[in-house]
Protein backbone atom coordinates (compact mmCIF):
# COMPACT_ATOMS: atom_id res chain seq x y z
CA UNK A 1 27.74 6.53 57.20
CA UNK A 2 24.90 5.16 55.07
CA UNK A 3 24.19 1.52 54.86
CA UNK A 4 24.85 -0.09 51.55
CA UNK A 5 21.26 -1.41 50.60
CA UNK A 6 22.44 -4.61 47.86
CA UNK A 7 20.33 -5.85 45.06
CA UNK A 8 21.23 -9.14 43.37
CA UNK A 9 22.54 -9.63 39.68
CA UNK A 10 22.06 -12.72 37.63
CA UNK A 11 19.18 -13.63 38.90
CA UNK A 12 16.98 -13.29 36.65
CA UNK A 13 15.15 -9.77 37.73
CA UNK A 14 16.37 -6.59 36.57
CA UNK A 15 18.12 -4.86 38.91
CA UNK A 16 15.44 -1.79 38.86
CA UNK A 17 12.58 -3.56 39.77
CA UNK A 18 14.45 -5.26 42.87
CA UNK A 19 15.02 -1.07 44.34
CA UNK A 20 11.34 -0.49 43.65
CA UNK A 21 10.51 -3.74 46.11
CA UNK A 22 13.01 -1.94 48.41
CA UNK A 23 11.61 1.45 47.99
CA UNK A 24 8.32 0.28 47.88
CA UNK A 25 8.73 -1.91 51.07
CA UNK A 26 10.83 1.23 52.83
CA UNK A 27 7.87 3.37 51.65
CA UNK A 28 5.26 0.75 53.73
CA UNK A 29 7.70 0.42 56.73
CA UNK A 30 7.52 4.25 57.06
CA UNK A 31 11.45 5.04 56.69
CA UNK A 32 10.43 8.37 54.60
CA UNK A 33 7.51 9.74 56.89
CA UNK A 34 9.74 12.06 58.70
CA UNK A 35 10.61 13.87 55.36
CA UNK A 36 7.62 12.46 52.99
CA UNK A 37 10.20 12.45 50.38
CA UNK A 38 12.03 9.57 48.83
CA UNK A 39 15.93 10.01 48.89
CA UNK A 40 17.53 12.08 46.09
CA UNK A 41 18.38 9.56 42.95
CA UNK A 42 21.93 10.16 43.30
CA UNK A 43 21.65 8.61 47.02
CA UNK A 44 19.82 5.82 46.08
CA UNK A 45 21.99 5.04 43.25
CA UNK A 46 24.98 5.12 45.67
CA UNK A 47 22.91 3.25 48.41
CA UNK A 48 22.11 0.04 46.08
CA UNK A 49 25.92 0.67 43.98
CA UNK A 50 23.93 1.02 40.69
CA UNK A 51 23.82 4.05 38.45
CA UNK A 52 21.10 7.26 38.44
CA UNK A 53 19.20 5.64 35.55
CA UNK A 54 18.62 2.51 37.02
CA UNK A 55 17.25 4.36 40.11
CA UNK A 56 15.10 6.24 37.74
CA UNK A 57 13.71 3.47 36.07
CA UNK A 58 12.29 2.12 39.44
CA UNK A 59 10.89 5.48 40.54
CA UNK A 60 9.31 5.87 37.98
CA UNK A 61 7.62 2.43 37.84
CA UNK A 62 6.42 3.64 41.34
CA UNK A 63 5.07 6.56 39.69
CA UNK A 64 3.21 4.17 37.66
CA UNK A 65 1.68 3.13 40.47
CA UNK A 66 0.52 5.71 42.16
CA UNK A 67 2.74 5.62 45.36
CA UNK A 68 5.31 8.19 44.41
CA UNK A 69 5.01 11.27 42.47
CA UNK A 70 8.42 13.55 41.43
CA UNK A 71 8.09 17.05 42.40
CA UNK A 72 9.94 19.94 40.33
CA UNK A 73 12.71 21.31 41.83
CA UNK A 74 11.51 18.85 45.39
CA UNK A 75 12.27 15.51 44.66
CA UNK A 76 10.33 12.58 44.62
CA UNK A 77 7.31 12.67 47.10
CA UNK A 78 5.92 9.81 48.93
CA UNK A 79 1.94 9.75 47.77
CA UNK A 80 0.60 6.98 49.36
CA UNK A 81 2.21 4.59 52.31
CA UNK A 82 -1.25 3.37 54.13
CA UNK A 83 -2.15 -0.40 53.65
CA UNK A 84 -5.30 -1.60 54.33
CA UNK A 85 -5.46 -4.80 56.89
CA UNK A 86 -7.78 -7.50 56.25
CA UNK A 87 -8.64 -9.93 58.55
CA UNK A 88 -8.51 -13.83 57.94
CA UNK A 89 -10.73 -15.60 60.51
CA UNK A 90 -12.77 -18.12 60.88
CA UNK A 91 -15.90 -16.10 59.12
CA UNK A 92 -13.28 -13.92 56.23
CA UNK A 93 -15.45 -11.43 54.87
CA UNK A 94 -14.04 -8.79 52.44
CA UNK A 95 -16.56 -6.32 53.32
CA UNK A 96 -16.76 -6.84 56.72
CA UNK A 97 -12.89 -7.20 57.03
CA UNK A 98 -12.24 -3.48 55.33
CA UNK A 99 -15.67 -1.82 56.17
CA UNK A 100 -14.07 0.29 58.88
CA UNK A 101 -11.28 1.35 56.77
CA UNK A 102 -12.49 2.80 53.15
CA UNK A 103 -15.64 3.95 52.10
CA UNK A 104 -16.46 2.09 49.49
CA UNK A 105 -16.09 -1.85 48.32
CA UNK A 106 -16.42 -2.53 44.85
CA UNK A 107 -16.58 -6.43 43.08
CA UNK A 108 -16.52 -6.91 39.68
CA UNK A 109 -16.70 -10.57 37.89
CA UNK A 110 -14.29 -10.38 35.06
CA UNK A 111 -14.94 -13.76 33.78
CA UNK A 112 -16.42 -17.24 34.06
CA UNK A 113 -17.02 -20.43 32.46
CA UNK A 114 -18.47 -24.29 34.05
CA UNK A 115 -15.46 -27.31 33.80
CA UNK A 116 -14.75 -30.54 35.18
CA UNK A 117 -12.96 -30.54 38.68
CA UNK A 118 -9.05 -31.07 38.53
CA UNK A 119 -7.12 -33.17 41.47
CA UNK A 120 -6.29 -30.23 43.47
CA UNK A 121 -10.12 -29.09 43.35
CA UNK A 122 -12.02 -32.27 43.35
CA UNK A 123 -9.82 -33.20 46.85
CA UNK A 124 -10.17 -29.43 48.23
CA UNK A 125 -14.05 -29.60 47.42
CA UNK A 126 -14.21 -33.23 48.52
CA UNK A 127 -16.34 -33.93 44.71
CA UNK A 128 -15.48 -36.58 42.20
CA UNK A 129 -12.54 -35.96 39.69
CA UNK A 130 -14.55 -34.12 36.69
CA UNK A 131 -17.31 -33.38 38.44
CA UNK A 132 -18.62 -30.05 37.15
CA UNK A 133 -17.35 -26.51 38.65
CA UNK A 134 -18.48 -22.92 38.02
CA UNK A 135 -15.35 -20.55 38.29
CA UNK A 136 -15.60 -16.94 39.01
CA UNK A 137 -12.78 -14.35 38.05
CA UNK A 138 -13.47 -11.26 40.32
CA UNK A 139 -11.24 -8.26 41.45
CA UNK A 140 -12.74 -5.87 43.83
CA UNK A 141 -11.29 -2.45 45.09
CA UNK A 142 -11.49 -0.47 47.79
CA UNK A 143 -11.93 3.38 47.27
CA UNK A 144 -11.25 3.11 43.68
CA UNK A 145 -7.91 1.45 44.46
CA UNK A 146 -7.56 -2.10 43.17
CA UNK A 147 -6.99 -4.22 46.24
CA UNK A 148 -7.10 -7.88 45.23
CA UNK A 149 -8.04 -10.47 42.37
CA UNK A 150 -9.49 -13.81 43.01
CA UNK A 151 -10.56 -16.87 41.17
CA UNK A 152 -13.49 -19.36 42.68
CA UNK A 153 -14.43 -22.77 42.39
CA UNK A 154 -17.94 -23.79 43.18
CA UNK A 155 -19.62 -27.14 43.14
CA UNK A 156 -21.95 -26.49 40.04
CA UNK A 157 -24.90 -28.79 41.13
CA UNK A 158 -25.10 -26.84 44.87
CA UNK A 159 -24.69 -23.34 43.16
CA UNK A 160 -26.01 -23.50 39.94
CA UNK A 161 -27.12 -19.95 39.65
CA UNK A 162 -23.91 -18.16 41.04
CA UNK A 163 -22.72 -16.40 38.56
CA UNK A 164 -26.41 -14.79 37.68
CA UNK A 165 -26.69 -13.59 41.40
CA UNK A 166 -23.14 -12.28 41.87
CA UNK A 167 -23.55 -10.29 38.40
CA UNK A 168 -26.46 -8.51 40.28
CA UNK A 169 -25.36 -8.66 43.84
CA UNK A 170 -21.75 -8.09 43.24
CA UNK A 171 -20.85 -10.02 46.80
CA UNK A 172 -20.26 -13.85 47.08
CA UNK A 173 -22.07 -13.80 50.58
CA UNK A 174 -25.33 -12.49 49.28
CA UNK A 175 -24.93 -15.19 46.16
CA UNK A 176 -24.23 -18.11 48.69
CA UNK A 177 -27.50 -16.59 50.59
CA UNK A 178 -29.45 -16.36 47.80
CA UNK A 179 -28.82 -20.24 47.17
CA UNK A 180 -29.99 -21.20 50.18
CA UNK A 181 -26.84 -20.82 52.21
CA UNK A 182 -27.25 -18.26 54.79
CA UNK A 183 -23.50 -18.98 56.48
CA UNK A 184 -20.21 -20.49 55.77
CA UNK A 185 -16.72 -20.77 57.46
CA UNK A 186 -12.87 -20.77 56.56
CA UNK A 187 -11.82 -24.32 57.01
CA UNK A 188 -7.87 -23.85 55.67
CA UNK A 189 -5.69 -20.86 54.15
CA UNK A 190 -2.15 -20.97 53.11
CA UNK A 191 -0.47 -17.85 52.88
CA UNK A 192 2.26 -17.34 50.09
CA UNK A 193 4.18 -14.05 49.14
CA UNK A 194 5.56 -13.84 45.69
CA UNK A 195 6.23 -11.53 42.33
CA UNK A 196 2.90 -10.65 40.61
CA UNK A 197 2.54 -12.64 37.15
CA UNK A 198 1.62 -10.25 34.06
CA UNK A 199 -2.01 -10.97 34.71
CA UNK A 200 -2.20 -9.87 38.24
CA UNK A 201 -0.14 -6.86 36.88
CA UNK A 202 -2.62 -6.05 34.62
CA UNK A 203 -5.56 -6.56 36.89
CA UNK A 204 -4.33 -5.16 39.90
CA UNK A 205 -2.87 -2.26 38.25
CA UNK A 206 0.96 -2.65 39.55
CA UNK A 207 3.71 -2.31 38.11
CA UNK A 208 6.65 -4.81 37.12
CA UNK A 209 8.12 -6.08 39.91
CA UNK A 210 4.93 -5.95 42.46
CA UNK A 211 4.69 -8.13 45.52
CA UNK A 212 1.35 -9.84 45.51
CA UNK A 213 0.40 -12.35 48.65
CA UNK A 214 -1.62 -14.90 47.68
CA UNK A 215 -3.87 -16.92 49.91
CA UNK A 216 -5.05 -20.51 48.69
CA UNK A 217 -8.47 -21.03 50.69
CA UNK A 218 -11.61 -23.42 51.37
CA UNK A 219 -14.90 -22.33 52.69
CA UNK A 220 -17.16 -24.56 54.20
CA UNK A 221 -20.63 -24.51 54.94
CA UNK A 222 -21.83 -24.82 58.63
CA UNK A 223 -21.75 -29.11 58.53
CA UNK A 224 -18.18 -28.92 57.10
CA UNK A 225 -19.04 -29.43 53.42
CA UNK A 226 -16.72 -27.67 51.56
CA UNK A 227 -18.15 -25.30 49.31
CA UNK A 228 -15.40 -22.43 47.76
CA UNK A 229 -11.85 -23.21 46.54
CA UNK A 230 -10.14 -19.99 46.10
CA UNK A 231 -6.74 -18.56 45.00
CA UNK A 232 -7.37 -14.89 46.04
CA UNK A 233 -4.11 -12.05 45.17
CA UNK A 234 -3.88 -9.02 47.05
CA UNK A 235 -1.17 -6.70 46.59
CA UNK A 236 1.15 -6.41 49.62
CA UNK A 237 1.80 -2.85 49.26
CA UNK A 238 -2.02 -2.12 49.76
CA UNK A 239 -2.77 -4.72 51.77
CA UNK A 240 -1.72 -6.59 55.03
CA UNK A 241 -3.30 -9.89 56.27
CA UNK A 242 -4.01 -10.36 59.27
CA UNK A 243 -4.39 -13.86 60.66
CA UNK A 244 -7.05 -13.85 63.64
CA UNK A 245 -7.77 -16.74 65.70
């Protein structure tokens, strides 16, 4: 008999994007790689007790993204199930933590401006409230595929040229290094797994609905001074972290 697979109503999310998590999460797990096809629509719709459009609404959302792709005559056919595992350790290096797995790392700043430091920041960074901060909008992808989206605070007066070296380094590590700051270390992440906001959607290239885990970090340099405050978004179909100690 085949398990009933519920979705929630009233909630406040439509009822396809909640079977795309499902798929999408069934899809990572590996439930379709003896077949490499998702199940028929009309199984699906009687798996989650909704009807054949609502089913097709999420696959093709999925479509969207790359992850499915329907097949005349075949079905829907699983494109893509690999995630990519990054590493979160004391030294967290994007490049370092997904050299061995892709080809090619690409970062791109997408914006950035200098402001006063808020609460949050001026505590994480240790500086006076409203002392001033460069932030750094980046997104970097691996193989072509978007993998995550972060924004960075810096202590302007320690890094006053960060934005001009990462526009031609394209790499926060070289920047730091290029500033005088050959090393630095994770001091604190927090780890928290929620539904992608219509910017992340947009940057990331997901569709609605889309899991993104989002770590809140600090970076320090090799005396303990803090010197990085970032919220960094990864999608958790693409990606896993992996905590190391």
């Amino acid at each position: 008999m085949t398990q009933k697979k519920t979705v929630e109503r009233q909630i406040g999310v439509a009822l396809w994007r909640q079977i795309a998590d499902r798929i999408r999460l069934s899809i990572a797990n590996g439930d379709y790689d003896q077949a490499g096809m998702v199940p028929p629509e009309i199984k699906l719709a009687s798996q989650f007790g909704v009807n054949r459009h609502t089913v097709r609404s999420a696959l093709a959302s999925l479509a969207d993204e790359g992850l499915v792709e329907a097949i005349q005559g075949r079905g829907t056919m699983v494109r893509r199930k690999e995630r990519l595992s990054f590493p979160i350790s004391r030294r967290t290096r994007l490049s370092q933590g997904l050299s061995n797995q892709v080809r090619n790392i690409q970062s791109t700043l997408l914006f950035h401006e200098e402001l006063p430091a808020t609460p949050e920041i001026a505590a994480a960074l240790t500086l006076s409230l409203g002392e001033k901060l460069i932030r750094m909008d980046t997104t970097s992808s691996a193989d072509g595929r978007q993998v995550s989206y972060a924004t960075s605070y810096f202590p302007a007066h320690r890094f006053p040229d960060m934005v001009e070296h990462f526009s031609q380094l394209n790499s926060i590590t070289k920047s730091f290094a290029a500033q005088g700051l050959a090393d630095y270390v994770r001091i604190s992440t927090e780890i928290v797994a929620r539904h992608a906001d219509a910017d992340e959607l947009a940057t990331l290239r997901l569709s609605a609905g889309a899991i993104v885990l989002e770590t809140i970090a600090v970076n320090a340099d090799p005396d303990g001074v803090p010197v990085q405050f970032s919220r960094s978004r990864f999608a958790a179909d693409r990606v896993t972290l992996k905590l190391e100690t």
